[in-house]
C-alpha atoms as a PDB file:
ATOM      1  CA  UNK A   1      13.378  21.664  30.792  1.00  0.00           C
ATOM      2  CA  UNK A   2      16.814  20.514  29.180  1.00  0.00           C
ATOM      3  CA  UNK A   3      16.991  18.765  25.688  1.00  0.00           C
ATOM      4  CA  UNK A   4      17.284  15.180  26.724  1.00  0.00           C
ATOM      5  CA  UNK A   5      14.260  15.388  28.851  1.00  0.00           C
ATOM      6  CA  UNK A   6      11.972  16.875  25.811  1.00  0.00           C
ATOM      7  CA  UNK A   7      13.448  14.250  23.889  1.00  0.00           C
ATOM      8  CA  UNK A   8      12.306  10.984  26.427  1.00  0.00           C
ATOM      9  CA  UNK A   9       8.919  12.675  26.882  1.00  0.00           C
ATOM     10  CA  UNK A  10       8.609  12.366  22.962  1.00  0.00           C
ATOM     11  CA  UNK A  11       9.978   8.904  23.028  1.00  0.00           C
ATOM     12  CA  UNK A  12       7.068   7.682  25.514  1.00  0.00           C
ATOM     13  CA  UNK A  13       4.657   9.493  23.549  1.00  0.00           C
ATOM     14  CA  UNK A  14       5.691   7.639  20.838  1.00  0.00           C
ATOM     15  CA  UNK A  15       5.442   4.873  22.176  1.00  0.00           C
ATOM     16  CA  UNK A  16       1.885   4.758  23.815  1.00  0.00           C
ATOM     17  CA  UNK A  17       0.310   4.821  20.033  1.00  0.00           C
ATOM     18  CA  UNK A  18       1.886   2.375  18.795  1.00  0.00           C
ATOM     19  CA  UNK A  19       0.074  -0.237  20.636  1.00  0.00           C
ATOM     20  CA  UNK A  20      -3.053   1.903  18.884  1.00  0.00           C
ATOM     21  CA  UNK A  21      -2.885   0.145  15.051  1.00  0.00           C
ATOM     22  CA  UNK A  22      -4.438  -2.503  14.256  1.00  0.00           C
ATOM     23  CA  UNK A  23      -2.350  -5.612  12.799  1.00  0.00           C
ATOM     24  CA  UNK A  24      -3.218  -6.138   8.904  1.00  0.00           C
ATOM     25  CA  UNK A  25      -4.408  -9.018   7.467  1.00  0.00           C
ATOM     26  CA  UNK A  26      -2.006 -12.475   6.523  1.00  0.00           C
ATOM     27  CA  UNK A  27      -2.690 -11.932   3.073  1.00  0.00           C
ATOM     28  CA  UNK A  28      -1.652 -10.155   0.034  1.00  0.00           C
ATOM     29  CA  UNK A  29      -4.616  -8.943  -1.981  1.00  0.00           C
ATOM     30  CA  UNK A  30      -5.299  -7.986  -5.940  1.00  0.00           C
ATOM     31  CA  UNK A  31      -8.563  -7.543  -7.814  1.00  0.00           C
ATOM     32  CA  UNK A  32     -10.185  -7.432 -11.033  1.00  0.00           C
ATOM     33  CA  UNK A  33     -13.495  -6.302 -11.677  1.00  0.00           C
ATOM     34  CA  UNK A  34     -16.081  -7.984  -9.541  1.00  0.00           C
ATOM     35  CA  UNK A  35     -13.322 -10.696  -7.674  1.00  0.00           C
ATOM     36  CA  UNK A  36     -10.905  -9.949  -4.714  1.00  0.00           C
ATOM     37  CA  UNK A  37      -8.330 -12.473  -4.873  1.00  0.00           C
ATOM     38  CA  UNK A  38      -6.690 -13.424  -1.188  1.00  0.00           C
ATOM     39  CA  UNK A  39      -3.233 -14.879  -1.330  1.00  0.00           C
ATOM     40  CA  UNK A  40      -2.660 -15.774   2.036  1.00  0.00           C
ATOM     41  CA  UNK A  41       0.570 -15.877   3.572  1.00  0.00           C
ATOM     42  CA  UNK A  42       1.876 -19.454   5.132  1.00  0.00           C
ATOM     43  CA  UNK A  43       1.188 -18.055   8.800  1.00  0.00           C
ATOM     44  CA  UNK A  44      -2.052 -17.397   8.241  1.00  0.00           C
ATOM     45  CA  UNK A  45      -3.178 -20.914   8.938  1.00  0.00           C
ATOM     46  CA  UNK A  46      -1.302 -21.037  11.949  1.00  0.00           C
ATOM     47  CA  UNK A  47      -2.245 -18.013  13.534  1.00  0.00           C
ATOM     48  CA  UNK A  48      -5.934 -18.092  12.543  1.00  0.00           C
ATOM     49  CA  UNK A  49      -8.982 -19.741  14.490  1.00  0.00           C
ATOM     50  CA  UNK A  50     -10.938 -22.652  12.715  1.00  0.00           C
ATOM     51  CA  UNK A  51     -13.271 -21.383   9.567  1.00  0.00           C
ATOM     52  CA  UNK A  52     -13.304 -16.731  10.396  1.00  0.00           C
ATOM     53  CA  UNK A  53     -15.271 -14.640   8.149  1.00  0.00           C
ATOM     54  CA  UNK A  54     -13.874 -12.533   6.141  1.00  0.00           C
ATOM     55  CA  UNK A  55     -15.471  -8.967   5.357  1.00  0.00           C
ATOM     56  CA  UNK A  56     -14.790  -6.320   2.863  1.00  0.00           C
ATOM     57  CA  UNK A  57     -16.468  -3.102   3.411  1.00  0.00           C
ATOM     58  CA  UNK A  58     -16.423   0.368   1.061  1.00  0.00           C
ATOM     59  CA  UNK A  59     -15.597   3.515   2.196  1.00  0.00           C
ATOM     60  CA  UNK A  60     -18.855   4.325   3.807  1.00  0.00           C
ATOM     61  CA  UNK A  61     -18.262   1.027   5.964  1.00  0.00           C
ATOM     62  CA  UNK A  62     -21.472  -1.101   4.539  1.00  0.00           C
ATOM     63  CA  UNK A  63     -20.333  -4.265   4.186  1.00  0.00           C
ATOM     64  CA  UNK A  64     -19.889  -5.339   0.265  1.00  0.00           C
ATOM     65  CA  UNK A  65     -19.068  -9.081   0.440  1.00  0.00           C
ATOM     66  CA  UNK A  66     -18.560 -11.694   3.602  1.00  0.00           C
ATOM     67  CA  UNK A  67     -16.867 -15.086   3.184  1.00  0.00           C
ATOM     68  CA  UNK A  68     -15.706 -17.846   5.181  1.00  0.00           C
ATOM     69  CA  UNK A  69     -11.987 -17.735   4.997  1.00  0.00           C
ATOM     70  CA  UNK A  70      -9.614 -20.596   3.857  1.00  0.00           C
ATOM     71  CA  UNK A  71      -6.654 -19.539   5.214  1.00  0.00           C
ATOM     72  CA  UNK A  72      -4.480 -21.420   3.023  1.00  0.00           C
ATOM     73  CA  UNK A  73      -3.983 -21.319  -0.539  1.00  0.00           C
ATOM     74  CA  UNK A  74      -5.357 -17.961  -2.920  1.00  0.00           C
ATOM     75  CA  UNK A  75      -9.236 -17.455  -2.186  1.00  0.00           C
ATOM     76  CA  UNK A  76     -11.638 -15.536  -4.467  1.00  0.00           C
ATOM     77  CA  UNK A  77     -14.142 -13.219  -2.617  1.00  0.00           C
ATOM     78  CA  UNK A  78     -16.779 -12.015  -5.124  1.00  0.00           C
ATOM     79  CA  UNK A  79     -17.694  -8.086  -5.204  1.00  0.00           C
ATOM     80  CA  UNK A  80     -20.015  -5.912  -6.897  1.00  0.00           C
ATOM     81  CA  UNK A  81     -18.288  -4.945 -10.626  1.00  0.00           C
ATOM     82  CA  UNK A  82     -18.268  -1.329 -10.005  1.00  0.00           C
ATOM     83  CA  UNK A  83     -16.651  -1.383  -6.981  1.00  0.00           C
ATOM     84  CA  UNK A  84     -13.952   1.515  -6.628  1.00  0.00           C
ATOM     85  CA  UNK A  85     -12.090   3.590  -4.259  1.00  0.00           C
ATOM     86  CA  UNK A  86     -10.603   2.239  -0.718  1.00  0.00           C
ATOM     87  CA  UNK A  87     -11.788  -1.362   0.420  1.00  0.00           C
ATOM     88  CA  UNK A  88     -11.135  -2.141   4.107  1.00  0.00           C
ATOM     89  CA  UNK A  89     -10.938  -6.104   4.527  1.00  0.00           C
ATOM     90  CA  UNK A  90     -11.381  -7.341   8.111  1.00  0.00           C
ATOM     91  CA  UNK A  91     -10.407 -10.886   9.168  1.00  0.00           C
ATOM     92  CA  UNK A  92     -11.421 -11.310  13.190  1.00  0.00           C
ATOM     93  CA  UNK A  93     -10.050  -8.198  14.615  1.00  0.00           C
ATOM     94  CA  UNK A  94      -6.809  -7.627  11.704  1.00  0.00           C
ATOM     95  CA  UNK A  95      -8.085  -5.238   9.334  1.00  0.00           C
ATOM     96  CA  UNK A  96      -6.892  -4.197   5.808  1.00  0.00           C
ATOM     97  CA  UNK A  97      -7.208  -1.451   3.351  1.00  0.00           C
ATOM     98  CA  UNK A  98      -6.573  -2.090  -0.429  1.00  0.00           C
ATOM     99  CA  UNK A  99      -7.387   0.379  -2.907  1.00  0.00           C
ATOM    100  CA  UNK A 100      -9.162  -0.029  -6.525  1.00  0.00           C
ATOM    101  CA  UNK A 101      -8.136   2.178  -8.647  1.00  0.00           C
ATOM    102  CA  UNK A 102     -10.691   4.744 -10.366  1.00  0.00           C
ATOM    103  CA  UNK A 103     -11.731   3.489 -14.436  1.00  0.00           C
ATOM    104  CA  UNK A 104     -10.646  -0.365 -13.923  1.00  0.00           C
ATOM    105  CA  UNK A 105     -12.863  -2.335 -16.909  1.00  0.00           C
ATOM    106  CA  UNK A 106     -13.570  -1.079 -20.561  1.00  0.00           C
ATOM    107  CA  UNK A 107     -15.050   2.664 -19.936  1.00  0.00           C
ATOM    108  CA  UNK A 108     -18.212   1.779 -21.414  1.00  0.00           C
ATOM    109  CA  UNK A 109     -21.485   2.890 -19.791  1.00  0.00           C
ATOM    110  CA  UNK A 110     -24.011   0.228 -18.686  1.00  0.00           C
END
């Protein structure tokens, strides 16, 4: 097998996982302890069905907080204080990770 030949069969390769990921959410996302704030993006409202939920799940995939999302405008999506590590935030079938970072809030011990 010559070079170029090697080289197409990684080409198609490549190309049958793309198709595989899974298209992120229309929304840029920040948070502060205990609020995810969802700026969505204009073509969110005009891709989106009428009224979706939106989830965000913790690494272990339990489900932390579920809203109806506005599509429009910034949205705040209330979650639990102590939340930290990777959150995965699913609208319909577009799915998001955003990361908090470890020690967010005053250090103190409750």
């Amino acid at each position: 097998m010559n070079m170029k030949n090697v080289i197409k069969m990684l080409a198609v390769a490549g190309l049958m996982t793309v198709g595989v990921a899974q298209a992120s959410v229309p929304a840029d996302l920040n948070a502060t302890p205990g609020v995810l704030f969802v700026n969505w993006h204009a073509s969110a409202a005009v891709d989106g069905k009428a009224n979706p939920m939106l989830e965000v799940r913790d690494e272990s995939g339990d489900v932390v907080a579920s809203a109806h999302a506005n599509l429009a405008g910034t949205q705040q999506v209330r979650i639990p204080s102590r939340a930290q590590g990777n959150l995965t935030v699913t609208l319909g079938e577009q799915s998001s990770d955003y990361r908090i970072p470890f020690g967010i809030g005053s250090g103190k011990q409750r």
